[in-house]
C-alpha atoms as a PDB file:
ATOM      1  CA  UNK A   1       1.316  -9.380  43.250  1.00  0.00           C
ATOM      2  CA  UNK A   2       2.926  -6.250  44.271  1.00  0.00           C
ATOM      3  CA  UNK A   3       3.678  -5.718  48.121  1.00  0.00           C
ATOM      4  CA  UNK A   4       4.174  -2.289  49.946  1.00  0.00           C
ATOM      5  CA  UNK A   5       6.410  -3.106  52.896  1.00  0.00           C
ATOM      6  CA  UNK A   6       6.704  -0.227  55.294  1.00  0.00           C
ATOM      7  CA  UNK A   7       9.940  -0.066  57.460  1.00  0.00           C
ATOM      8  CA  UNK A   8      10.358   2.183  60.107  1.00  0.00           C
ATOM      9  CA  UNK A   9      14.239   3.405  59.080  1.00  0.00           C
ATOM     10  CA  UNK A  10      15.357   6.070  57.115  1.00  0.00           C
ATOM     11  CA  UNK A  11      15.820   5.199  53.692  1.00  0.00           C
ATOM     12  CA  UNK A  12      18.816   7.132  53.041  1.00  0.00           C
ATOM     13  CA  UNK A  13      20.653   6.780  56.148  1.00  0.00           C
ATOM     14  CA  UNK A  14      20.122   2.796  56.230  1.00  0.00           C
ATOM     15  CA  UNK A  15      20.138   2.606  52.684  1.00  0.00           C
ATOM     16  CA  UNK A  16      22.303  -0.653  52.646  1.00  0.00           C
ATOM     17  CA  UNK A  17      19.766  -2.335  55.217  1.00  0.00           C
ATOM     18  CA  UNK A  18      17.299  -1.421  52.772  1.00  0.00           C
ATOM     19  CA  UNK A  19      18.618  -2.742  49.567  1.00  0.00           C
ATOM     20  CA  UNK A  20      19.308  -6.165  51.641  1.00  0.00           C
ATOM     21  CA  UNK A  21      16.341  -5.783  53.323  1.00  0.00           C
ATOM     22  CA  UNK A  22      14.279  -5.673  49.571  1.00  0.00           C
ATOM     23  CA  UNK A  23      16.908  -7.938  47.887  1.00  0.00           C
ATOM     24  CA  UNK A  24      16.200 -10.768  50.352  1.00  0.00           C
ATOM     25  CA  UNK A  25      12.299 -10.373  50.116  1.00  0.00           C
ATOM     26  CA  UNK A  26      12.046 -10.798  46.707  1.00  0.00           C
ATOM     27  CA  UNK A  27      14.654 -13.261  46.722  1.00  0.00           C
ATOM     28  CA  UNK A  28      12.273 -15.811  48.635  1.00  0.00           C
ATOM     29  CA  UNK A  29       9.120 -14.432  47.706  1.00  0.00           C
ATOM     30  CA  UNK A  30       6.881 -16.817  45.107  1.00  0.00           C
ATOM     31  CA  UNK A  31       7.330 -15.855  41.259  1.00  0.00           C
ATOM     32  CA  UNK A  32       4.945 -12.867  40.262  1.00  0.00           C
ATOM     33  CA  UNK A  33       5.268 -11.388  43.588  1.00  0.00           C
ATOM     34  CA  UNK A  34       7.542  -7.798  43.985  1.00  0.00           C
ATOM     35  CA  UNK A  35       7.913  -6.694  47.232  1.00  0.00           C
ATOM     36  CA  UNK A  36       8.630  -2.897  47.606  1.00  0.00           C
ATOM     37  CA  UNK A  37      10.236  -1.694  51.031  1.00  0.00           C
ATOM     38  CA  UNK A  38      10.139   2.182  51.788  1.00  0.00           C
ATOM     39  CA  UNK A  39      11.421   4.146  55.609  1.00  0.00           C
ATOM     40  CA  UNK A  40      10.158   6.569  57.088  1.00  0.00           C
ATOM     41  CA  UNK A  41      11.712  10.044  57.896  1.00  0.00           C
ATOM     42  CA  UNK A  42      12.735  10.588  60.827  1.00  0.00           C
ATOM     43  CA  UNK A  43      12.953   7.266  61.398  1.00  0.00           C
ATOM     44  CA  UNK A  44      11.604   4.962  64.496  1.00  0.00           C
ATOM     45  CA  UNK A  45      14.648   6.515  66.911  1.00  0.00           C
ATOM     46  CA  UNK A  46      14.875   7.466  70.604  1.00  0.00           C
ATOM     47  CA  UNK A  47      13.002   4.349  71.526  1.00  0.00           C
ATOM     48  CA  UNK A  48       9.617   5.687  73.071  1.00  0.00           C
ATOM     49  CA  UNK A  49       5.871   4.620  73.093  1.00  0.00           C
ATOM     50  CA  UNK A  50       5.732   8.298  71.741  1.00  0.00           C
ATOM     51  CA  UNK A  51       8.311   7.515  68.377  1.00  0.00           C
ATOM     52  CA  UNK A  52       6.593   4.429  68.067  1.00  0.00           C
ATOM     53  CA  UNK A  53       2.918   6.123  67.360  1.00  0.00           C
ATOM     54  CA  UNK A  54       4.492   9.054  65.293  1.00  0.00           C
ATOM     55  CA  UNK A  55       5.896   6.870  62.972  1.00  0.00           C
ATOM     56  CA  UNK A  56       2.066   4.345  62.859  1.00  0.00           C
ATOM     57  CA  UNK A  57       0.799   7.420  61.868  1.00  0.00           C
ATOM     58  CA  UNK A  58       3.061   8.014  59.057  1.00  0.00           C
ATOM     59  CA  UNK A  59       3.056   4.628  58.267  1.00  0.00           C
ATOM     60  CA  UNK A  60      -1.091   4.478  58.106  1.00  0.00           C
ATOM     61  CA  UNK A  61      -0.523   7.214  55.781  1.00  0.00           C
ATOM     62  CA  UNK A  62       1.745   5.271  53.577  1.00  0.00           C
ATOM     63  CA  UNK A  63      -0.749   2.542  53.722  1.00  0.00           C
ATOM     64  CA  UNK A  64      -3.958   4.665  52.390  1.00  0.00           C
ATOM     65  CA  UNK A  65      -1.507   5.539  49.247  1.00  0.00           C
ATOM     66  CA  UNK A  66      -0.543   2.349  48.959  1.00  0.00           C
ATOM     67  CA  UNK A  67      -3.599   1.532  48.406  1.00  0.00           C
ATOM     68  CA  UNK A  68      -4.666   3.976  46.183  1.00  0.00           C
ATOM     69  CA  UNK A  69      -1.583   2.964  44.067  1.00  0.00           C
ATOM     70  CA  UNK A  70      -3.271  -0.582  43.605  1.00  0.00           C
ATOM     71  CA  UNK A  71      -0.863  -2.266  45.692  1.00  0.00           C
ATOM     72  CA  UNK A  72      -2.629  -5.830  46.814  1.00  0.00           C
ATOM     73  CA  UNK A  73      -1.137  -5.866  50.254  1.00  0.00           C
ATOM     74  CA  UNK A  74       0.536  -3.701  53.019  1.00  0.00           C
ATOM     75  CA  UNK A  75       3.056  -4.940  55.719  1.00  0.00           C
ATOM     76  CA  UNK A  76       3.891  -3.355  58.757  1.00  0.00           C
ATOM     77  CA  UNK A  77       7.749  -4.269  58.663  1.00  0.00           C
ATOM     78  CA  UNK A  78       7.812  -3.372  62.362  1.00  0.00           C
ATOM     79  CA  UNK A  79       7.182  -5.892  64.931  1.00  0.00           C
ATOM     80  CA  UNK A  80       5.891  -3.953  67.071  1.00  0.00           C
ATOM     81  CA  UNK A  81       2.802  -3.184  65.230  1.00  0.00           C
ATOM     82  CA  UNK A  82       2.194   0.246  66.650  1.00  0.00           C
ATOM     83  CA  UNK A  83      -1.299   0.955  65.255  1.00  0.00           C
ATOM     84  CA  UNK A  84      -1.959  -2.201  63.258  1.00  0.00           C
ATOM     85  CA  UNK A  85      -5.587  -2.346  63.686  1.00  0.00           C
ATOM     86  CA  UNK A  86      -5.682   1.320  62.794  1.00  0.00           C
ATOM     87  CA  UNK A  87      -3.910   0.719  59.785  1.00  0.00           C
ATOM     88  CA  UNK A  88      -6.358  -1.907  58.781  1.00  0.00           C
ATOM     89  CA  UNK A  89      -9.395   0.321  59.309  1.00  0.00           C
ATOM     90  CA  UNK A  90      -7.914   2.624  56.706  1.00  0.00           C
ATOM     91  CA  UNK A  91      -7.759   0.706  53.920  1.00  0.00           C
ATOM     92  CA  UNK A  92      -9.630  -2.133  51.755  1.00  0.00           C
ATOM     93  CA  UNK A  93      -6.513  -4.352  51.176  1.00  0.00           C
ATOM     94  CA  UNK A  94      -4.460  -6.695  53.582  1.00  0.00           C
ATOM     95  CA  UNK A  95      -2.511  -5.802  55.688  1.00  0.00           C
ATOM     96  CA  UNK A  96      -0.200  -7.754  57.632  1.00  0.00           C
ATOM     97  CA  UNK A  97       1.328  -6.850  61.443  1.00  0.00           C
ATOM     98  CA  UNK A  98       4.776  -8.712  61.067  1.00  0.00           C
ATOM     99  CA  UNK A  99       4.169  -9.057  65.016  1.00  0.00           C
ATOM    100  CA  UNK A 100       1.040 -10.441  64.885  1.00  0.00           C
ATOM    101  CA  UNK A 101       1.427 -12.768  62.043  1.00  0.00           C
ATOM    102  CA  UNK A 102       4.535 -14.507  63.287  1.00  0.00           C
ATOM    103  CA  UNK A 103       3.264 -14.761  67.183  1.00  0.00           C
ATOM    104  CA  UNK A 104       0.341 -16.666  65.389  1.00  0.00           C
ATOM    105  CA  UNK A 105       3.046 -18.807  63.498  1.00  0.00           C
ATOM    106  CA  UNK A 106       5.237 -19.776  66.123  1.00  0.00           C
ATOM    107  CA  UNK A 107       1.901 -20.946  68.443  1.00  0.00           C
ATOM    108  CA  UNK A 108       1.732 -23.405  65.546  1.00  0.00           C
ATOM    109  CA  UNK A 109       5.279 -24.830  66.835  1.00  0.00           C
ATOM    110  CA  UNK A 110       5.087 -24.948  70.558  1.00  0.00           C
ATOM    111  CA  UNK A 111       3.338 -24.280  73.293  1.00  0.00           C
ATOM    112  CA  UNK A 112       5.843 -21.624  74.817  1.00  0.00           C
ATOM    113  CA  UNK A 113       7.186 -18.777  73.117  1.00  0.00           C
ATOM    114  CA  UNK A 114      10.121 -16.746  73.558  1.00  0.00           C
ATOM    115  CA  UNK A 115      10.964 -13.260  71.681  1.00  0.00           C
ATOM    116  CA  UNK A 116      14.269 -12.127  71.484  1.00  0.00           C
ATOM    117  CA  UNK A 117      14.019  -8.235  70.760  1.00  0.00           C
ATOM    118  CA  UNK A 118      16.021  -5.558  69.561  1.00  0.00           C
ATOM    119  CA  UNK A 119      15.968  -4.131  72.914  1.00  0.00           C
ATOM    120  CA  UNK A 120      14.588  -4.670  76.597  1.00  0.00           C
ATOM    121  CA  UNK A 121      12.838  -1.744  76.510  1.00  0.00           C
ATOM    122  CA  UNK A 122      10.543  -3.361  74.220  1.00  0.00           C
ATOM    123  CA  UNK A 123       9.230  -5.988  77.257  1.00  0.00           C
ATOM    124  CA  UNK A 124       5.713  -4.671  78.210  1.00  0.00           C
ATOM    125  CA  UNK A 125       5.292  -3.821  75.102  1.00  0.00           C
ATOM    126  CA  UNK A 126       5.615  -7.108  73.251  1.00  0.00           C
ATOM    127  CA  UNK A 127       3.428  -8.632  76.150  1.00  0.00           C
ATOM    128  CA  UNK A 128       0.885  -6.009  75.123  1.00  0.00           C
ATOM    129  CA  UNK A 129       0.878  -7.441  72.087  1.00  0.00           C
ATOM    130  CA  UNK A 130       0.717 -11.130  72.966  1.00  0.00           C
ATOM    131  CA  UNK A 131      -2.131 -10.329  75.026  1.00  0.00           C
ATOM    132  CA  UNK A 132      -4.471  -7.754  72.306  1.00  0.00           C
ATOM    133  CA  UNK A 133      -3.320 -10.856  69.876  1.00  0.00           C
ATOM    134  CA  UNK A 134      -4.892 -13.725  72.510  1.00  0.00           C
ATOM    135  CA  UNK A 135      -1.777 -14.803  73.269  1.00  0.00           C
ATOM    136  CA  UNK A 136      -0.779 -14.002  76.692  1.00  0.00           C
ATOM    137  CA  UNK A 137      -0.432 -17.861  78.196  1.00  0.00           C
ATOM    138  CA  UNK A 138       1.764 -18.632  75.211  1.00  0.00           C
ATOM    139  CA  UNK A 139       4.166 -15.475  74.507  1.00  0.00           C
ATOM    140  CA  UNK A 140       5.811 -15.435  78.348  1.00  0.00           C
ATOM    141  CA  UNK A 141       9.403 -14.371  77.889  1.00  0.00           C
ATOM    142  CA  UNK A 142      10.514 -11.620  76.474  1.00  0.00           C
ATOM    143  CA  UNK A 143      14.864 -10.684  75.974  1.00  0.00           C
ATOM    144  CA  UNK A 144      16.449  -8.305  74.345  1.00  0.00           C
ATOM    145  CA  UNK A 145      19.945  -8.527  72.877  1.00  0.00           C
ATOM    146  CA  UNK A 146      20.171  -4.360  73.872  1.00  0.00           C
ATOM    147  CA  UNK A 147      21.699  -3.217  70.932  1.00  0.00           C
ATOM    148  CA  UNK A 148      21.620  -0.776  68.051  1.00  0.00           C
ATOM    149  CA  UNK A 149      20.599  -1.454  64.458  1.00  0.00           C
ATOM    150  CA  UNK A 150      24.168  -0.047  63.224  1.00  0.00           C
ATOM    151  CA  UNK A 151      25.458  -3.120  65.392  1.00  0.00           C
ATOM    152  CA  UNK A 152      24.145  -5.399  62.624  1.00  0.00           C
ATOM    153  CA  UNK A 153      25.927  -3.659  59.990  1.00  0.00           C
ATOM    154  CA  UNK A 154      29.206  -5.100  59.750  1.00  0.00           C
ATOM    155  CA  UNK A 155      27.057  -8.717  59.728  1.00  0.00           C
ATOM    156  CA  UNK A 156      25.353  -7.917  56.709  1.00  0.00           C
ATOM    157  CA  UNK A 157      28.388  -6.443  54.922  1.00  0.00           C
ATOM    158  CA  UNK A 158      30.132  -9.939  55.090  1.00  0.00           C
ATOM    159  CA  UNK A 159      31.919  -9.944  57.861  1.00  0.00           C
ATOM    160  CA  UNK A 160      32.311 -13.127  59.498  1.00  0.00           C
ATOM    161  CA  UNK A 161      33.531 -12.046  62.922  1.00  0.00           C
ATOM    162  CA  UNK A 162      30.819  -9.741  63.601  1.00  0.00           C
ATOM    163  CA  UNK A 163      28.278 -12.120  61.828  1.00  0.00           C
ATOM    164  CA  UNK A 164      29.151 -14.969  64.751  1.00  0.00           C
ATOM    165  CA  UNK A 165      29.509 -12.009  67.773  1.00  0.00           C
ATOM    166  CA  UNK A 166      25.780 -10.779  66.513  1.00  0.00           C
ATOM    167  CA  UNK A 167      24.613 -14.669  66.680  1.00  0.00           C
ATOM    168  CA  UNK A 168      26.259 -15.511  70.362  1.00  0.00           C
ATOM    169  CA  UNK A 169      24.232 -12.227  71.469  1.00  0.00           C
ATOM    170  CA  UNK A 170      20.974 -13.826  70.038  1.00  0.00           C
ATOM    171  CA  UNK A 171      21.697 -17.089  71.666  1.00  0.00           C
ATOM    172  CA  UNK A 172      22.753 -15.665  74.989  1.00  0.00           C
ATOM    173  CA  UNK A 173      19.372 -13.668  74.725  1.00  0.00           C
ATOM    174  CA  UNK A 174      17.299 -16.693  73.944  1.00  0.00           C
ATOM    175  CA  UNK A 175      19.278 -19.481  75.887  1.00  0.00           C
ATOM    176  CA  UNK A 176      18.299 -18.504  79.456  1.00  0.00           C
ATOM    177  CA  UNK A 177      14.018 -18.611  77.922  1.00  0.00           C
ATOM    178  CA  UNK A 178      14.998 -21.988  76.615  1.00  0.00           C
ATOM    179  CA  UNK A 179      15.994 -22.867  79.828  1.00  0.00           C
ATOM    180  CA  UNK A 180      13.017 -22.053  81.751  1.00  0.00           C
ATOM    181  CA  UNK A 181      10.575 -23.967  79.435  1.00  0.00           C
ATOM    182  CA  UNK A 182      10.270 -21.663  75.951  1.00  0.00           C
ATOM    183  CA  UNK A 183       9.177 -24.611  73.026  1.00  0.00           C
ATOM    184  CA  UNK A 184       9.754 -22.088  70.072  1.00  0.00           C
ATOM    185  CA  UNK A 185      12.346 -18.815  69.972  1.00  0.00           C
ATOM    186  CA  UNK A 186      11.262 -15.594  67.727  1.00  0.00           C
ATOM    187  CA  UNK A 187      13.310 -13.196  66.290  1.00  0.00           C
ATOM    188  CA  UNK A 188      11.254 -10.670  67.637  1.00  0.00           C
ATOM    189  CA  UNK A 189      12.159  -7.847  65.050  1.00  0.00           C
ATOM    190  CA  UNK A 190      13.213  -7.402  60.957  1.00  0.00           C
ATOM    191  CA  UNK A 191      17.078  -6.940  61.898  1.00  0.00           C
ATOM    192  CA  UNK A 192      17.156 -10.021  64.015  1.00  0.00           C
ATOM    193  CA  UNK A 193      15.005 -11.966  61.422  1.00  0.00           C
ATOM    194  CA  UNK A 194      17.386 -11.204  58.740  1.00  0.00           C
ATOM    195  CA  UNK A 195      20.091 -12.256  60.778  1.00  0.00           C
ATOM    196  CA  UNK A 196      18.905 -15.556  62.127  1.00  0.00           C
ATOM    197  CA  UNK A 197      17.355 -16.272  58.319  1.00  0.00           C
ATOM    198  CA  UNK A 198      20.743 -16.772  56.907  1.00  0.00           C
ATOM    199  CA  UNK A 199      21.015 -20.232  59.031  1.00  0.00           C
ATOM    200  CA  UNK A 200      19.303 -23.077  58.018  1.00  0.00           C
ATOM    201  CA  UNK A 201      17.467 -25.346  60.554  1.00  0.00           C
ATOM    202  CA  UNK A 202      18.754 -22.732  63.849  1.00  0.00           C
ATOM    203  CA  UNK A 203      17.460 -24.088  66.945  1.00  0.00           C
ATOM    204  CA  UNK A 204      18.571 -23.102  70.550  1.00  0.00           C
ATOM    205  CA  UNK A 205      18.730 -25.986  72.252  1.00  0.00           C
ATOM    206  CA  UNK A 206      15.232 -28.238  71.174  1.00  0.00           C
ATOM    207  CA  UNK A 207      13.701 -24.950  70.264  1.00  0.00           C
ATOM    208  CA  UNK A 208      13.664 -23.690  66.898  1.00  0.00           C
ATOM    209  CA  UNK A 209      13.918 -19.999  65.751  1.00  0.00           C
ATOM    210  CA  UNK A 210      11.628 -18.400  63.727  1.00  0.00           C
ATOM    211  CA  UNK A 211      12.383 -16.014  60.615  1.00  0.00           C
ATOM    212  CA  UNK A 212       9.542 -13.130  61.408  1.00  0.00           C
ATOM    213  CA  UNK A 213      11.085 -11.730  58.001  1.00  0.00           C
ATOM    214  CA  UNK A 214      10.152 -14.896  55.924  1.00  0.00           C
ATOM    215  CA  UNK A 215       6.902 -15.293  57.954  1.00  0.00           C
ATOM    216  CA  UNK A 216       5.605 -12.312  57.268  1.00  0.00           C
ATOM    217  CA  UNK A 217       6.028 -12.336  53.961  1.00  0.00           C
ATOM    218  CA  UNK A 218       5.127 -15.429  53.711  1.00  0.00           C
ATOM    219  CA  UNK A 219       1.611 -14.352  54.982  1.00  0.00           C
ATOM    220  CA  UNK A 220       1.095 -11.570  53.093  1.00  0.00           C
ATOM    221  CA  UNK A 221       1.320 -13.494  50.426  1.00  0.00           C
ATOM    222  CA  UNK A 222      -1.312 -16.043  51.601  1.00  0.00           C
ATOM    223  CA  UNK A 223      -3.766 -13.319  52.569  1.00  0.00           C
ATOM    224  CA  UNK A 224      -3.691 -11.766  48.994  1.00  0.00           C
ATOM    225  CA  UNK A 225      -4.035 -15.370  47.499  1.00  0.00           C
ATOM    226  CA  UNK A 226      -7.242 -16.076  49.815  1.00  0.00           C
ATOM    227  CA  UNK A 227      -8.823 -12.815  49.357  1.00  0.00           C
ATOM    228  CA  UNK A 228      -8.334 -13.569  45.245  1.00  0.00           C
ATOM    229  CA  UNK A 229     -10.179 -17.441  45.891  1.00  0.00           C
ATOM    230  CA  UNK A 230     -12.865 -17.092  48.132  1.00  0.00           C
ATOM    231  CA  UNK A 231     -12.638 -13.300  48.707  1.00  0.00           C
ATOM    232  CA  UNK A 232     -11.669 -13.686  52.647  1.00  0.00           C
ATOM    233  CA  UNK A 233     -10.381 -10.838  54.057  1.00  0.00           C
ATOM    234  CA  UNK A 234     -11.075  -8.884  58.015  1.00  0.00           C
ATOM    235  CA  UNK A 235     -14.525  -8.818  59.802  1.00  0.00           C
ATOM    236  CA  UNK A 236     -16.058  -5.474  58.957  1.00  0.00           C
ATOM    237  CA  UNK A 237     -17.878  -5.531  62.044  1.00  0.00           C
ATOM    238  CA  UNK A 238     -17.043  -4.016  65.116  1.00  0.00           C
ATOM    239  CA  UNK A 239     -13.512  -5.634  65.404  1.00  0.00           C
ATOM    240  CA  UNK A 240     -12.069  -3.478  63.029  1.00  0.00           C
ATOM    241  CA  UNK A 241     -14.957  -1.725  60.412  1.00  0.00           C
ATOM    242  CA  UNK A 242     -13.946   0.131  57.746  1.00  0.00           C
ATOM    243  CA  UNK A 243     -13.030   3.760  57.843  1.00  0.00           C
ATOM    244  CA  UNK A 244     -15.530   6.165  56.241  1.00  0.00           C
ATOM    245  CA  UNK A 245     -14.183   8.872  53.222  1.00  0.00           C
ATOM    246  CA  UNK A 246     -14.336  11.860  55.843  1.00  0.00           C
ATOM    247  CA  UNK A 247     -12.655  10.157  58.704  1.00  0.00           C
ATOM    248  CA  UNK A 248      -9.934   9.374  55.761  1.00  0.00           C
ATOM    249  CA  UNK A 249      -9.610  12.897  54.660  1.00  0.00           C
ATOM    250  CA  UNK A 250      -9.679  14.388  58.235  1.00  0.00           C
ATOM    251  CA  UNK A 251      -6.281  12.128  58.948  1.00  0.00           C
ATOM    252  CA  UNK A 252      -4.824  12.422  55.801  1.00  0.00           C
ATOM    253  CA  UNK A 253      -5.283  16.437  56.100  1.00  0.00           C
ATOM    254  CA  UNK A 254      -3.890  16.411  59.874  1.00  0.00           C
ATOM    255  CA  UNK A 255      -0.821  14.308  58.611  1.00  0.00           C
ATOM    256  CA  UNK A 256      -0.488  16.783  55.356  1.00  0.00           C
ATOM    257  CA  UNK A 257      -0.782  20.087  57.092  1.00  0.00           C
ATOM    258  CA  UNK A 258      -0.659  19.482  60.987  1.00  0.00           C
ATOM    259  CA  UNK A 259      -3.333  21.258  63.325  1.00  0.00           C
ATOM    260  CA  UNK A 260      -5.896  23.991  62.028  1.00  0.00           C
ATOM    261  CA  UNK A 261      -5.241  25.920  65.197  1.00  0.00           C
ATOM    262  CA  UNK A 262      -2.825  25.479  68.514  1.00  0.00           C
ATOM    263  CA  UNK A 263      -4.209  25.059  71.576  1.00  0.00           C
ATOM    264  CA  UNK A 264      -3.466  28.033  73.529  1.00  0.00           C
ATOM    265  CA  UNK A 265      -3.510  27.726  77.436  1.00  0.00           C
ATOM    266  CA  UNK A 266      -2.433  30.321  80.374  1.00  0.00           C
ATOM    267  CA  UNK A 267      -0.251  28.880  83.233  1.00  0.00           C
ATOM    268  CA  UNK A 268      -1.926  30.541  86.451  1.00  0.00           C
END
């Protein structure tokens, strides 16, 4: 089984996030499975509902040659999902939202559920989520630990001190959710995910934390295996049919060569 796992950071810049990032996949993932993890350029920076849908449509464009390259599922390594059902129009082969998957997970857990984010400014947009993904009485807090991905760095490079100072901002994040009622705690992005993963049984306070790495993974692989027994895959109907060829070659032209002609308009 051969997984394309789309990130939304530059491969060269975060190139040691990267080779973790793939190292620790495939170090969990079941026997026969390869999971491949590729950025995109620029990456997902200046936080903005605007970066966020010019790097879906990159990453839809990934997915379509993914696809074409026989590779039996995508993942949207972003939790934010920007464009997920989009991205599943496109293309005849799962694909897994690593938002989507793990809000569905950590339902399973508790009734409550709390996401701890890279970043506030994520907020309305995870409860965007939790609501398109029917979960709007469930997911109700939402914290970020407001930092930068380059904050994580010293973690993964070993470093004990910055490995416990990157955990106290998670729990800080998720302690004051726990406090008002949150039953299960997410790490509500692939950074945090990674971080949290590398403790065994973490709970804050009675609620545990969930690994949206792992799950998602996890998921993708279960989707591929289902599709292979009883060929299951997404309704075709109106929730989410499948693209036609020319609506397929009209995006992957615009994406390829930009517009045909600007749009010229006179101020008055």
């Amino acid at each position: 089984m051969r997984i394309f796992w789309q990130s939304f950071v530059d491969e060269t810049a975060s190139a040691p996030y990267m080779e973790k990032l793939a190292r620790d996949l495939n170090a969990i993932a079941s026997p026969g499975t390869t999971v491949e993890v590729f950025g995109i350029t620029p990456p997902d920076r200046a936080f903005s509902r605007l970066s966020e849908l010019r790097c879906a449509v990159l990453a839809i464009d990934n997915a379509i040659a993914a696809a074409e390259a026989e590779y039996d599922a995508v993942v949207m390594g972003h939790f934010q999902d920007p464009s997920l059902y989009e991205m599943k129009s496109a293309v005849d082969i799962p694909v897994i939202g690593a938002g989507e998957v793990t809000m569905h997970f950590a339902a399973q857990l508790g009734r409550t559920i709390g996401l701890v984010s890279l970043d506030e400014l994520y907020r309305s947009h995870h409860l965007e989520q939790a609501a398109l993904y029917g979960l709007s009485d469930r997911v109700v807090h939402v914290a970020g630990m407001n930092g930068q991905p380059s904050d994580f760095s010293d973690a993964f490079a070993g470093d004990p001190e910055a490995k416990a100072r990157m955990l106290g901002a998670f729990r800080s994040a998720a302690q004051p959710m726990v406090d008002k009622g949150a039953d299960v705690i997410v790490a509500a992005g692939i950074l945090p995910a990674m971080l949290v993963g590398s403790e065994f049984g973490m709970t804050v306070g009675p609620a545990p934390v969930v690994n949206s790495a792992a799950v998602t993974l996890f998921s993708a692989e279960m989707q591929v295996r289902l599709a292979r027994l009883n060929g299951t895959g997404i309704c075709r109907g109106q929730h989410c049919n499948l693209s036609p060829d020319q609506a397929i070659r009209d995006f992957r032209e615009l994406v390829a060569n930009g517009r045909k002609s600007s749009l010229s308009l006179k101020s008055e």
